[in-house]
N, C-alpha and C. Protein backbone atom coordinates (compact mmCIF):
# COMPACT_ATOMS: atom_id res chain seq x y z
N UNK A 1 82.67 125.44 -63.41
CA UNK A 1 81.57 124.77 -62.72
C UNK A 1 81.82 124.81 -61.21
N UNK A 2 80.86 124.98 -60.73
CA UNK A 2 80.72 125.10 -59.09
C UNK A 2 81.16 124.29 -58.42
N UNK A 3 81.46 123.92 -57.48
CA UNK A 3 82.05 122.18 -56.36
C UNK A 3 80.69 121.92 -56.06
N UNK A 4 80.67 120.97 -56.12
CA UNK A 4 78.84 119.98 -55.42
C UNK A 4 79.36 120.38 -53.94
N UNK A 5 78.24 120.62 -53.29
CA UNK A 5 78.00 120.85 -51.90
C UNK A 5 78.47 119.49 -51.30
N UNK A 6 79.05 119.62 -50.05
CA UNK A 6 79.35 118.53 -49.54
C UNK A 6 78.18 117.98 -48.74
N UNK A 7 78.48 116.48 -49.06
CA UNK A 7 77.65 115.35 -48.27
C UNK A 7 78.00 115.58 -46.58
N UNK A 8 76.91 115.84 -45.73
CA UNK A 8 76.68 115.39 -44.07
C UNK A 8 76.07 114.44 -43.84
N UNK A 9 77.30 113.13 -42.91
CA UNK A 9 76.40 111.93 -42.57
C UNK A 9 76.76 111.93 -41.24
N UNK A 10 75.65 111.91 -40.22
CA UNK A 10 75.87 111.53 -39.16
C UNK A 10 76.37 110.18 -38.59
N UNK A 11 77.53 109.46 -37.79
CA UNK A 11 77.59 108.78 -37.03
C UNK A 11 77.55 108.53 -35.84
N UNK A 12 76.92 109.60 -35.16
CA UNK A 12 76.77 109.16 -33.65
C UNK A 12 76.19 108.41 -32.54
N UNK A 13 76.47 108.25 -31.63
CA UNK A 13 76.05 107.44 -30.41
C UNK A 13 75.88 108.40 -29.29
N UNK A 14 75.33 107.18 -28.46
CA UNK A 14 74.82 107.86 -27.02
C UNK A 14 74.92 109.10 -26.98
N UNK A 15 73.44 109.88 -27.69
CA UNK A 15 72.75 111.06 -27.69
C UNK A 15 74.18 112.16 -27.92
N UNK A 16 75.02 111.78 -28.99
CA UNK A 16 75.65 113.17 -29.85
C UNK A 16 76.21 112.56 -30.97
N UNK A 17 76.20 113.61 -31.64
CA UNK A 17 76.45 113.51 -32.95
C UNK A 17 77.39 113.76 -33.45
N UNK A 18 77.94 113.23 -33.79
CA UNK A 18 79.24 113.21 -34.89
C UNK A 18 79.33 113.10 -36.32
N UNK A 19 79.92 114.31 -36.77
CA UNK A 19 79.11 114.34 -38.15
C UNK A 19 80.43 114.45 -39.48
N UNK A 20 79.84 113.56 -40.13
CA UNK A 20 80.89 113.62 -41.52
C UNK A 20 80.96 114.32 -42.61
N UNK A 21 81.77 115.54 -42.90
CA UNK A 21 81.13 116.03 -43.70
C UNK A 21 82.44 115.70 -45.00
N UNK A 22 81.62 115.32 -46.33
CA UNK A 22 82.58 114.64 -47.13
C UNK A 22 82.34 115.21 -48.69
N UNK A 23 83.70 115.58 -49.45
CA UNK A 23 83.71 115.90 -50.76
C UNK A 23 84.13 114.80 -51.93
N UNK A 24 83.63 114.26 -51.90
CA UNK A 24 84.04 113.21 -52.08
C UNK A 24 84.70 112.26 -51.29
N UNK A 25 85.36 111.69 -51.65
CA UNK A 25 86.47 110.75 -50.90
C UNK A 25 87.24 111.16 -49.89
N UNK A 26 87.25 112.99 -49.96
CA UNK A 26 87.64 113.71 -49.10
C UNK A 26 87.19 113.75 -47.69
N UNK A 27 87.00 113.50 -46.39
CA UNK A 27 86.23 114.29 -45.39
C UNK A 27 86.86 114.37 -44.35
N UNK A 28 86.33 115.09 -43.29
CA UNK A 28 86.54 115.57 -42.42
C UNK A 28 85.49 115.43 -41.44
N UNK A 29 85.83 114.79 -39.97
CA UNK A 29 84.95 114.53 -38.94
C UNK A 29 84.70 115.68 -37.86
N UNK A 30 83.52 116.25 -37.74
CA UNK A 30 82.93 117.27 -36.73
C UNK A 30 82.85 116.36 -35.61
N UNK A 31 83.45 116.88 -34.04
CA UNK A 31 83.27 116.14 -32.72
C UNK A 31 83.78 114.76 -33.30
N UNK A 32 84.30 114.28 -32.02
CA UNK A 32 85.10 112.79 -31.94
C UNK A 32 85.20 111.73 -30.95
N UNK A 33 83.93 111.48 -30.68
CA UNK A 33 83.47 110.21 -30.17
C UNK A 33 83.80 110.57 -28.30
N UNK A 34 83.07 109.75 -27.99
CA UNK A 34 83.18 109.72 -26.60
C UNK A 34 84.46 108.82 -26.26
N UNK A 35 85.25 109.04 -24.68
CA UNK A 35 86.31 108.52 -24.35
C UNK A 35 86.15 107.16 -24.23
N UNK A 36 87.20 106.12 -24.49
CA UNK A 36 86.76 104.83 -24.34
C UNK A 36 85.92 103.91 -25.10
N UNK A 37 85.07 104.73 -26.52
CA UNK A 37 84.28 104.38 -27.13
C UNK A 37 84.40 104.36 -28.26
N UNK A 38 85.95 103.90 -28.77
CA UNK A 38 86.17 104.30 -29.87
C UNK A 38 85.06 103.07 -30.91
N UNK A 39 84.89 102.00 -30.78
CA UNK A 39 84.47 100.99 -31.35
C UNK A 39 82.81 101.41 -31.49
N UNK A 40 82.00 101.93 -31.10
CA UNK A 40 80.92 102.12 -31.35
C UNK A 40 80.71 103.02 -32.66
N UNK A 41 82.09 104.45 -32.82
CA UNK A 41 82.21 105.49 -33.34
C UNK A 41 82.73 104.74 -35.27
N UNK A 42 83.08 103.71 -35.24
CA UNK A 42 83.91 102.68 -36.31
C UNK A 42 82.84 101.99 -36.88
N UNK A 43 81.88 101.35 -36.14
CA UNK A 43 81.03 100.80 -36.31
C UNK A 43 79.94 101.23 -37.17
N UNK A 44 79.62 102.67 -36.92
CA UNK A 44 78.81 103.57 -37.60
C UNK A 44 79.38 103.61 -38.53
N UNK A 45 80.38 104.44 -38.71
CA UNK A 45 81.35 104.69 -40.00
C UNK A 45 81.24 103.63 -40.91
N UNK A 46 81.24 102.02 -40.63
CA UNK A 46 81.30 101.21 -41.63
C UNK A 46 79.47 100.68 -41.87
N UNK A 47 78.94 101.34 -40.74
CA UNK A 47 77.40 100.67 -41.37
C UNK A 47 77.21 101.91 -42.75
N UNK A 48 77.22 102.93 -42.58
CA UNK A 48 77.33 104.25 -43.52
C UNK A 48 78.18 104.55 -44.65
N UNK A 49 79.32 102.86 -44.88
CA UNK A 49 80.18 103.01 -45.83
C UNK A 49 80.81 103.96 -45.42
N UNK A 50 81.65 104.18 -45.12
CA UNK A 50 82.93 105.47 -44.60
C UNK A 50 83.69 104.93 -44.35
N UNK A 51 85.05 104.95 -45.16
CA UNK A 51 86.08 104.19 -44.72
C UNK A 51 86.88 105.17 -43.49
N UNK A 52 87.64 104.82 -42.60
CA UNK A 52 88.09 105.32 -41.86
C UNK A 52 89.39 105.93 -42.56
N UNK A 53 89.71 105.28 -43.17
CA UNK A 53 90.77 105.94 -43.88
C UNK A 53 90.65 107.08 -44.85
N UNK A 54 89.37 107.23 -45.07
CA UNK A 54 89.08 108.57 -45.96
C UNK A 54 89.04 109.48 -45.13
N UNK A 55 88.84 109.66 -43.74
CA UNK A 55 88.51 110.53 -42.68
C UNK A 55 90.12 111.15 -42.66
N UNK A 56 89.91 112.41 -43.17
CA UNK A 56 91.78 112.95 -43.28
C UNK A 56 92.21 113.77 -41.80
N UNK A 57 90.96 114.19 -41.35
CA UNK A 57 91.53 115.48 -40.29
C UNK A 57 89.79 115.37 -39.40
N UNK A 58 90.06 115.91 -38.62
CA UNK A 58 89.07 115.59 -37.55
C UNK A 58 89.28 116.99 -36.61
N UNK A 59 87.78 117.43 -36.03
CA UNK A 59 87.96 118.73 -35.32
C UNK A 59 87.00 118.56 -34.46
N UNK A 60 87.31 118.95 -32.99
CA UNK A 60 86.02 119.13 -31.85
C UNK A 60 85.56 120.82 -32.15
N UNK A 61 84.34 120.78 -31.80
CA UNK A 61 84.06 122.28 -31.65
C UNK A 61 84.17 122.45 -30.59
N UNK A 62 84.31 121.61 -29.18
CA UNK A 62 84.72 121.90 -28.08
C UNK A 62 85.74 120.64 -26.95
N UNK A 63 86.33 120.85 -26.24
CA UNK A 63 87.12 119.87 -25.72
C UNK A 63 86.46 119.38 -23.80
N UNK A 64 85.10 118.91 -24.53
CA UNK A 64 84.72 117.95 -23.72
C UNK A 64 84.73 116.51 -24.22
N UNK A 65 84.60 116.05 -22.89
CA UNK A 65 84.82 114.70 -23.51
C UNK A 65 83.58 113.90 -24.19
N UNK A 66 82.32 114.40 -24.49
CA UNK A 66 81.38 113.90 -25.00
C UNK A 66 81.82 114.15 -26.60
N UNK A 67 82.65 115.32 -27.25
CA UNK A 67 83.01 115.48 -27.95
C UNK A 67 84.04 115.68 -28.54
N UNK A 68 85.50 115.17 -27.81
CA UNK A 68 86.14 114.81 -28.30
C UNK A 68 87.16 114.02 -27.40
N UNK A 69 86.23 113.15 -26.85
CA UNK A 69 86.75 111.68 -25.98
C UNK A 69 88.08 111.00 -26.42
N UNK A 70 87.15 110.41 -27.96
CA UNK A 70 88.14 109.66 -28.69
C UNK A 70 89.14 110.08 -29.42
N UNK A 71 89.47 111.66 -29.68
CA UNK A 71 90.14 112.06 -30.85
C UNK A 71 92.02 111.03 -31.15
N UNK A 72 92.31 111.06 -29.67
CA UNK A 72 93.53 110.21 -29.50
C UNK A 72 93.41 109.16 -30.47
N UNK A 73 92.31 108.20 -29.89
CA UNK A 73 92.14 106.72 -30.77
C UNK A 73 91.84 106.95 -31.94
N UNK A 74 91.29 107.72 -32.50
CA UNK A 74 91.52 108.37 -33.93
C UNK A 74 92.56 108.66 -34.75
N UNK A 75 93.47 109.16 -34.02
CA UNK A 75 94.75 110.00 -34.42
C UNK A 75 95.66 108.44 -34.40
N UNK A 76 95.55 107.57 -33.40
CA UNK A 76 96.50 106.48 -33.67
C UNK A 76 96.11 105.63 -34.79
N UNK A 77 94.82 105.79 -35.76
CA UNK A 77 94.33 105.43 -36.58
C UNK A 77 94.37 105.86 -37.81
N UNK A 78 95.07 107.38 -37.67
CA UNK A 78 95.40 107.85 -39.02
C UNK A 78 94.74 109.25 -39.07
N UNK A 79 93.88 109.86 -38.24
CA UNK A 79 93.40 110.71 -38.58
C UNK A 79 93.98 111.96 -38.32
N UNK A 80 94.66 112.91 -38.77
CA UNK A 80 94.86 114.11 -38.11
C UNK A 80 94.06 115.22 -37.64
N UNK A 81 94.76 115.45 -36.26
CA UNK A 81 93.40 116.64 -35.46
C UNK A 81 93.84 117.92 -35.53
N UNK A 82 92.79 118.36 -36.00
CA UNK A 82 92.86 119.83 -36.59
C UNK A 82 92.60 121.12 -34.74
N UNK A 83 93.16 121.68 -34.42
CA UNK A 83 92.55 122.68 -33.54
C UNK A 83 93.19 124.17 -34.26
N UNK A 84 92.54 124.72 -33.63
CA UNK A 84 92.95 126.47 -33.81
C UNK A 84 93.63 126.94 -32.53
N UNK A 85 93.87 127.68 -32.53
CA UNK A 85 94.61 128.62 -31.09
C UNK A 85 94.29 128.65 -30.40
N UNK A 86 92.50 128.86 -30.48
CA UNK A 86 91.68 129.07 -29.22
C UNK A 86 91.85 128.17 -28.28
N UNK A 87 91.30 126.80 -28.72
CA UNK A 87 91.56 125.27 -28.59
C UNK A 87 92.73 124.97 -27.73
N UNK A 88 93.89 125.17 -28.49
CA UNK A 88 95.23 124.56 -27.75
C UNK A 88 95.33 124.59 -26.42
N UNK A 89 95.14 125.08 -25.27
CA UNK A 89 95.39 125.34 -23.86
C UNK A 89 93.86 124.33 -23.18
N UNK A 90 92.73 123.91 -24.25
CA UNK A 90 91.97 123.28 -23.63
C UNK A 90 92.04 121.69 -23.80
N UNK A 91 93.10 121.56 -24.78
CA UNK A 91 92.99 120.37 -24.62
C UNK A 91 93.53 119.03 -23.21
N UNK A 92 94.55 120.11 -22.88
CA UNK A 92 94.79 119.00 -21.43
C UNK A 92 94.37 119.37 -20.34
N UNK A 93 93.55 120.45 -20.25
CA UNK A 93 92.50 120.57 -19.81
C UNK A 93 91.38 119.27 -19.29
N UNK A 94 91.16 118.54 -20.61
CA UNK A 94 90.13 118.11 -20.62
C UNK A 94 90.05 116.70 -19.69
N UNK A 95 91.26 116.48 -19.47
CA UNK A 95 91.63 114.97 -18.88
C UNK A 95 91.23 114.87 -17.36
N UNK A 96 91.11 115.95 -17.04
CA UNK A 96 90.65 115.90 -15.32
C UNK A 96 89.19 116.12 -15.25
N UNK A 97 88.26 115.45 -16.70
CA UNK A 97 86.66 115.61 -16.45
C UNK A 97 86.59 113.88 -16.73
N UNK A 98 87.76 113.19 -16.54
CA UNK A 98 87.74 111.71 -17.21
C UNK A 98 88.03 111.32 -15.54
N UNK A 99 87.68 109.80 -15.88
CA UNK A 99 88.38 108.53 -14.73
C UNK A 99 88.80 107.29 -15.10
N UNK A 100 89.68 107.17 -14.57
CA UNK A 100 90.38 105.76 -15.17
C UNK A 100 89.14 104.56 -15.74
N UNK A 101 88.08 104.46 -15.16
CA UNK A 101 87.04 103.73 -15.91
C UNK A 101 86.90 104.04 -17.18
N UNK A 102 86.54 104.96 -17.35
CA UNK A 102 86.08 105.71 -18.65
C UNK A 102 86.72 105.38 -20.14
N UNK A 103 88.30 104.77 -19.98
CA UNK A 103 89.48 104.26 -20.95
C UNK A 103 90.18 105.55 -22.07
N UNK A 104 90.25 106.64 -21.08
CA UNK A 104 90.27 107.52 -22.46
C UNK A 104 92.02 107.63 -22.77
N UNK A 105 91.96 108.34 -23.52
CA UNK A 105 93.30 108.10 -24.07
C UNK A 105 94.02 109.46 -24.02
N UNK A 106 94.81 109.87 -23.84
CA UNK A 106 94.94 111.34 -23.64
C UNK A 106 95.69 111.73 -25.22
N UNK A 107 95.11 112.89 -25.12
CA UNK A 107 95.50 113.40 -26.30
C UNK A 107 97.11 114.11 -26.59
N UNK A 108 97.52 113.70 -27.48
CA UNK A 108 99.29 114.51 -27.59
C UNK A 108 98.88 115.53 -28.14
N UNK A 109 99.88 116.89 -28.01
CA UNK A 109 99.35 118.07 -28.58
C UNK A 109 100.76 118.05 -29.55
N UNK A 110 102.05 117.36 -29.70
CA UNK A 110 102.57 117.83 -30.32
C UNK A 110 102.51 117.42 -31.59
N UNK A 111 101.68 117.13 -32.19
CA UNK A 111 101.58 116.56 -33.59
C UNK A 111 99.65 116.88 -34.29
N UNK A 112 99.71 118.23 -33.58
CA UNK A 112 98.07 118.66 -33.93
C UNK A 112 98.65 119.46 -35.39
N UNK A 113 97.36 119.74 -36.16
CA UNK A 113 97.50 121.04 -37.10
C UNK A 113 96.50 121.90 -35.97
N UNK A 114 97.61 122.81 -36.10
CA UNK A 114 96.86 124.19 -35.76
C UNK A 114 96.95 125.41 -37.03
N UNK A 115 95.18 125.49 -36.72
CA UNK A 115 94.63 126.24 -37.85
C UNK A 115 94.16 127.34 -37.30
N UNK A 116 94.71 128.97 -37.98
CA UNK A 116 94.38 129.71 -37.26
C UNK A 116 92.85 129.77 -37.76
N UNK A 117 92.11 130.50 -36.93
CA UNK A 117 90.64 130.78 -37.93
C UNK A 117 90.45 131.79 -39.51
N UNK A 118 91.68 133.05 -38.80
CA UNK A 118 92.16 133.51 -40.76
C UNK A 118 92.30 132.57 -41.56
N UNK A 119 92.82 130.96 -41.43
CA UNK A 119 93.63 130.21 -42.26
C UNK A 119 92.70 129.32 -42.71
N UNK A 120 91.40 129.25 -41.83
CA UNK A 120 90.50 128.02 -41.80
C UNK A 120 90.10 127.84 -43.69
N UNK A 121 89.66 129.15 -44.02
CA UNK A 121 88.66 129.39 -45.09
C UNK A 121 90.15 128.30 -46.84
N UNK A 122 91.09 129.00 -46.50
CA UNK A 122 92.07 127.97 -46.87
C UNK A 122 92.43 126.72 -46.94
N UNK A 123 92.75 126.31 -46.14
CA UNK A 123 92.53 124.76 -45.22
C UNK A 123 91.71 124.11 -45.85
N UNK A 124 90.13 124.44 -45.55
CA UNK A 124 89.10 123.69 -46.17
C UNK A 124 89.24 123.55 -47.45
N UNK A 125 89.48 124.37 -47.93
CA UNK A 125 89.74 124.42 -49.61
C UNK A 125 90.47 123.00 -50.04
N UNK A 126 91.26 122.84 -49.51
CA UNK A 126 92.74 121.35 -49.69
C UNK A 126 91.86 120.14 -49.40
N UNK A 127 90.66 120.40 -48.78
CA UNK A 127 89.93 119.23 -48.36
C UNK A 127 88.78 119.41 -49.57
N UNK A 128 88.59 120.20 -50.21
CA UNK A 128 87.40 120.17 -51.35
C UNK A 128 86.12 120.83 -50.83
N UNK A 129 86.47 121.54 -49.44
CA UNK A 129 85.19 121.82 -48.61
C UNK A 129 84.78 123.34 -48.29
N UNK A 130 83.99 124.11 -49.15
CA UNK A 130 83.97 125.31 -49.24
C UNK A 130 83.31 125.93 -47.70
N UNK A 131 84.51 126.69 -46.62
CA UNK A 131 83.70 127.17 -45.65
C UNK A 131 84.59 127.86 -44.69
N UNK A 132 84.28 128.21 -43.19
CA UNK A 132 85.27 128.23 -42.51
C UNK A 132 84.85 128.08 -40.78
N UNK A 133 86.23 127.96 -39.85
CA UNK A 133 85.51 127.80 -38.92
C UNK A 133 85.63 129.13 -38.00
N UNK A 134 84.60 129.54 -37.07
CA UNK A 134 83.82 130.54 -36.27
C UNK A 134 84.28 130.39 -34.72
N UNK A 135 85.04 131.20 -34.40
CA UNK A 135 84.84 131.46 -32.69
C UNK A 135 84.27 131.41 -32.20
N UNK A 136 83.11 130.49 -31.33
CA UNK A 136 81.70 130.88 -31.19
C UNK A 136 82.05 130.25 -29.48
N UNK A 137 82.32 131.69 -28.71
CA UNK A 137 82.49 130.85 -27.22
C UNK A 137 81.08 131.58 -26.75
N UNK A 138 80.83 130.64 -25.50
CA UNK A 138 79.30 130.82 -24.76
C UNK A 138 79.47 129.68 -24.27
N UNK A 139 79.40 128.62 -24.63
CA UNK A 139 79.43 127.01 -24.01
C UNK A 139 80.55 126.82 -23.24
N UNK A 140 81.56 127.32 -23.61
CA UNK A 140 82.96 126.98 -23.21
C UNK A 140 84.20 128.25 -23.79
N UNK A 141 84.48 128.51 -23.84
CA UNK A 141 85.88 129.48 -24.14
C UNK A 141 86.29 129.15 -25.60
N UNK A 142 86.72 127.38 -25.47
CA UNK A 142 87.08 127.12 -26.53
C UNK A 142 86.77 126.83 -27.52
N UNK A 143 84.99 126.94 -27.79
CA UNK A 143 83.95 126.83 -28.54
C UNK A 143 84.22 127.45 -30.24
N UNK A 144 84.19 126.52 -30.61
CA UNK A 144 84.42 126.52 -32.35
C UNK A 144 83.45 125.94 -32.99
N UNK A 145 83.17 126.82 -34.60
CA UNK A 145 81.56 126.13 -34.99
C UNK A 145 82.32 126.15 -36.48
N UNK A 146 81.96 125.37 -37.56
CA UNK A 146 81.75 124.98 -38.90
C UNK A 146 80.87 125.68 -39.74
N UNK A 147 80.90 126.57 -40.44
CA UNK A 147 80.04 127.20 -41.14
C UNK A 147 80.49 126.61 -42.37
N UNK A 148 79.70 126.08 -43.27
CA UNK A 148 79.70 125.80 -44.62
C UNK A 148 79.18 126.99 -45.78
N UNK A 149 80.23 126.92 -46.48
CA UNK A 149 79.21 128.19 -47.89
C UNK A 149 78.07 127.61 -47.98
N UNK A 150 77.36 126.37 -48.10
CA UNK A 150 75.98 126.26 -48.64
C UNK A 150 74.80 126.77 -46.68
N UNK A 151 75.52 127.12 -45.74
CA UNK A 151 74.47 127.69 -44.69
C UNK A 151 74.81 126.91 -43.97
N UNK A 152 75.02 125.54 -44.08
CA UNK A 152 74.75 124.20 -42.72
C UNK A 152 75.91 124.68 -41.67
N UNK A 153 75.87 124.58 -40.66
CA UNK A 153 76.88 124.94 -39.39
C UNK A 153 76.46 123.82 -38.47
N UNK A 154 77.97 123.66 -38.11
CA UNK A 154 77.92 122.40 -37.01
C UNK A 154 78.14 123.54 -35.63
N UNK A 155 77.19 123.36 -34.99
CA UNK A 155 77.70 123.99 -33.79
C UNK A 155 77.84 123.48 -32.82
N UNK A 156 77.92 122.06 -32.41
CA UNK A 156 77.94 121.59 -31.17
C UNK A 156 77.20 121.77 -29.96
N UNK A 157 77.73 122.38 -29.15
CA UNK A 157 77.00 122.87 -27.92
C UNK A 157 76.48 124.33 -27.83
N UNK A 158 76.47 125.23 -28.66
CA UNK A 158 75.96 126.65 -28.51
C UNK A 158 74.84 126.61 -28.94
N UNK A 159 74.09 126.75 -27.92
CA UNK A 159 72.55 127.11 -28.45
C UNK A 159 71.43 128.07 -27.40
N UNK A 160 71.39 128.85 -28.25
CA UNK A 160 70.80 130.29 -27.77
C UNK A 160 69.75 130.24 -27.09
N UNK A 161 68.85 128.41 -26.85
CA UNK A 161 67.61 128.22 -26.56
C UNK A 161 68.10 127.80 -24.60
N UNK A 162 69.26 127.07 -24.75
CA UNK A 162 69.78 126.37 -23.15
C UNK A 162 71.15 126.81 -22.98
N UNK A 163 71.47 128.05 -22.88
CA UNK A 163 72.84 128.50 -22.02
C UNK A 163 73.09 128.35 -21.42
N UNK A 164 74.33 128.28 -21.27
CA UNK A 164 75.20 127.94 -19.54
C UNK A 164 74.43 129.05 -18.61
N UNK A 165 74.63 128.87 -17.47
CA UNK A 165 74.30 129.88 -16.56
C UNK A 165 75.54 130.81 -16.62
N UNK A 166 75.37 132.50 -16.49
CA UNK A 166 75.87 133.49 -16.81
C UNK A 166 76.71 133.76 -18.40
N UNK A 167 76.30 133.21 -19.49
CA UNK A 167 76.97 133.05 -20.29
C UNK A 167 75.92 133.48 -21.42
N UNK A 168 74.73 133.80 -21.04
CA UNK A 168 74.10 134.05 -22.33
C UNK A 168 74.22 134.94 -23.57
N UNK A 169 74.45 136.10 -22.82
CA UNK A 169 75.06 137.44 -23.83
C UNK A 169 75.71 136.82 -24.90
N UNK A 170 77.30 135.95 -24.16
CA UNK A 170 78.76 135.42 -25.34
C UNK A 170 77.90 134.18 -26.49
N UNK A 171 76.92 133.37 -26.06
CA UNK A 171 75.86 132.82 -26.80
C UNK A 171 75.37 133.58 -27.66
N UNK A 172 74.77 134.49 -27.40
CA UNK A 172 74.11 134.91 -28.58
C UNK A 172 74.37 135.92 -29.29
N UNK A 173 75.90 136.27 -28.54
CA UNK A 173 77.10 137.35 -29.69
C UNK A 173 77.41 135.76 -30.57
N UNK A 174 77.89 134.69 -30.34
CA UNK A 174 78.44 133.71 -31.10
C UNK A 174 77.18 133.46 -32.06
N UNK A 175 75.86 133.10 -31.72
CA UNK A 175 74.71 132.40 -32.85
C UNK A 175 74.47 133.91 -33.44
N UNK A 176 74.49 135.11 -33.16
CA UNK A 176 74.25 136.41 -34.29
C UNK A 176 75.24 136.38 -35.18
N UNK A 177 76.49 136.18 -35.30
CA UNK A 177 77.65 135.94 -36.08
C UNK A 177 77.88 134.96 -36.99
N UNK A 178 77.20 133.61 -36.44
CA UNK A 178 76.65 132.81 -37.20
C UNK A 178 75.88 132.65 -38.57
N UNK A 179 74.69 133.57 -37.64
CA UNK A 179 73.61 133.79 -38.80
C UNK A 179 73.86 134.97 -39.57
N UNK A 180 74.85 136.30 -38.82
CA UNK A 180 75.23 137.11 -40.05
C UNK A 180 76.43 136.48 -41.17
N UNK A 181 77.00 135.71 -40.91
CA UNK A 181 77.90 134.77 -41.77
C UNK A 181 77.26 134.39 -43.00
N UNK A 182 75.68 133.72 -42.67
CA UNK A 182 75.40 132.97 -43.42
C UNK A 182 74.81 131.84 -43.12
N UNK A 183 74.55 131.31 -41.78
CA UNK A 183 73.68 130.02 -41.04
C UNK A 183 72.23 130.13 -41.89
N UNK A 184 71.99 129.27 -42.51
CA UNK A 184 70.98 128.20 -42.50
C UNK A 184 70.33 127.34 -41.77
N UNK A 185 70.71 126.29 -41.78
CA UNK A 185 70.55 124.84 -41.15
C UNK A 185 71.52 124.28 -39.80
N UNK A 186 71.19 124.07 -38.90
CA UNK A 186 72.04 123.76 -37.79
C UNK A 186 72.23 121.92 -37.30
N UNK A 187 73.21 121.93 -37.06
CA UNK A 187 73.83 120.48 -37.33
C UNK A 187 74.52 120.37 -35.59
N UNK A 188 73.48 120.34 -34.95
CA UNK A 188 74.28 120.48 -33.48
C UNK A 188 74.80 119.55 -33.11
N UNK A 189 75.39 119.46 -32.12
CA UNK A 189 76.01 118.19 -31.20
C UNK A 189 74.87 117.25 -30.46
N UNK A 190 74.07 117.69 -30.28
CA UNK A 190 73.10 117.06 -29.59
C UNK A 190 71.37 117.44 -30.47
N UNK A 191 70.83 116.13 -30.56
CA UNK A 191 69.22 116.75 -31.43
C UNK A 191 69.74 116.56 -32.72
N UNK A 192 68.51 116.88 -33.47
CA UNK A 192 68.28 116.27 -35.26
C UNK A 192 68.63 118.06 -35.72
N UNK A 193 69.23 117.73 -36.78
CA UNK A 193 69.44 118.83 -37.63
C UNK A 193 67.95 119.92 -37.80
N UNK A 194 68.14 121.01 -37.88
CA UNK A 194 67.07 121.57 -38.21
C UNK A 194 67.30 123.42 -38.83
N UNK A 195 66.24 123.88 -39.35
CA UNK A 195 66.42 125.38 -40.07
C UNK A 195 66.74 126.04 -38.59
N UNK A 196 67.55 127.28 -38.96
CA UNK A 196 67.90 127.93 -37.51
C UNK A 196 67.10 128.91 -37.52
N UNK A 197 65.54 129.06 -38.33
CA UNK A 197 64.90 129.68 -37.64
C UNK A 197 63.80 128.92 -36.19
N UNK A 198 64.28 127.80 -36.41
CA UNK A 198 63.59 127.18 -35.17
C UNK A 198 64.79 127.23 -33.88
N UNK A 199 66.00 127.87 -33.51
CA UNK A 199 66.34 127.81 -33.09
C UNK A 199 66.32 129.94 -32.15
N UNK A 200 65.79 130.06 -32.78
CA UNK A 200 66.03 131.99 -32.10
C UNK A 200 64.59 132.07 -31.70
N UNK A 201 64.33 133.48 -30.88
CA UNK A 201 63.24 133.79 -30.79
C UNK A 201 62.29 132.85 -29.53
């Protein structure tokens, strides 16, 4: 018998999305809260029934801080943060787009899983979650997307409709790869889920 497709529940705040995707009891959090905000990001989680403690591993598709602010306050909470290779060199990076107002927490790199993207399609498997994750730079370098076997892809910030300036080409080499993968349904960082034929063209 087949694995039931995994459940996507959004918890996000102030206009992004953070998304849960869960095999049960199993899941794993797409993007990770804004810096300083960990309590808004908890809050959701328990209006939506999600224990925080089911949340096993946690991944930004990119290392801004709209999307992965909080991963620190996460990680002191139990969650382990998943990056790939690409990733690693952006994460302390990311601390000089913060200000001491902001409360963010800086992230330790020595206690990440690093997943190569060969390894991803594996990985997920241990979590109950049939899929893998995609190189998809255009937004940022370190741009990583979620493709699920049933089509849904979290892509965060890549979208073929509002590119960075000079970056469009690496955009829409990343969303063609996508959709030759297998994209369906798009689960962005920002905006309501929708078919990705409303997203081309």
């Amino acid at each position: 018998m087949a694995p039931r497709a995994p459940t996507i529940v959004n918890v996000g705040y102030r206009s992004t999305n953070f998304w849960v995707v869960s095999a049960g009891t199993s899941r794993l959090l797409v993007d990770l809260g804004w810096p300083g905000m960990i309590q808004p990001l908890l809050a959701n989680l328990a209006r939506m029934d999600i224990p925080l403690a089911e949340i096993r591993y946690g991944v930004a598709t990119h290392y801004h801080i709209d999307h992965a602010g909080a991963a620190q306050d996460l990680k002191q909470r139990g969650m382990k943060l998943v990056v790939t290779p690409e990733q690693v060199g952006a994460i302390p990076a990311m601390k000089q787009w913060t200000k001491p107002a902001d409360g963010y927490t800086e992230i330790t790199t020595h206690d990440n899983v690093v997943v190569p993207l060969a390894e991803s399609r594996a990985f997920l498997a241990t979590l109950g979650i049939g899929g893998e994750l995609l190189h998809t730079p255009g937004h940022s370098d370190d741009h990583i997307s979620l493709l699920l076997d049933t089509g849904a892809a979290f892509t965060g910030d890549l979208n073929p409709l509002m590119p960075d300036e000079g970056s469009r080409a690496r955009v829409e080499q990343s969303w063609a790869l996508l959709v030759e993968r297998g994209m369906t349904t798009v689960y962005p960082g920002h905006g309501p889920s929708h078919p990705v034929a409303r997203s081309v063209g």
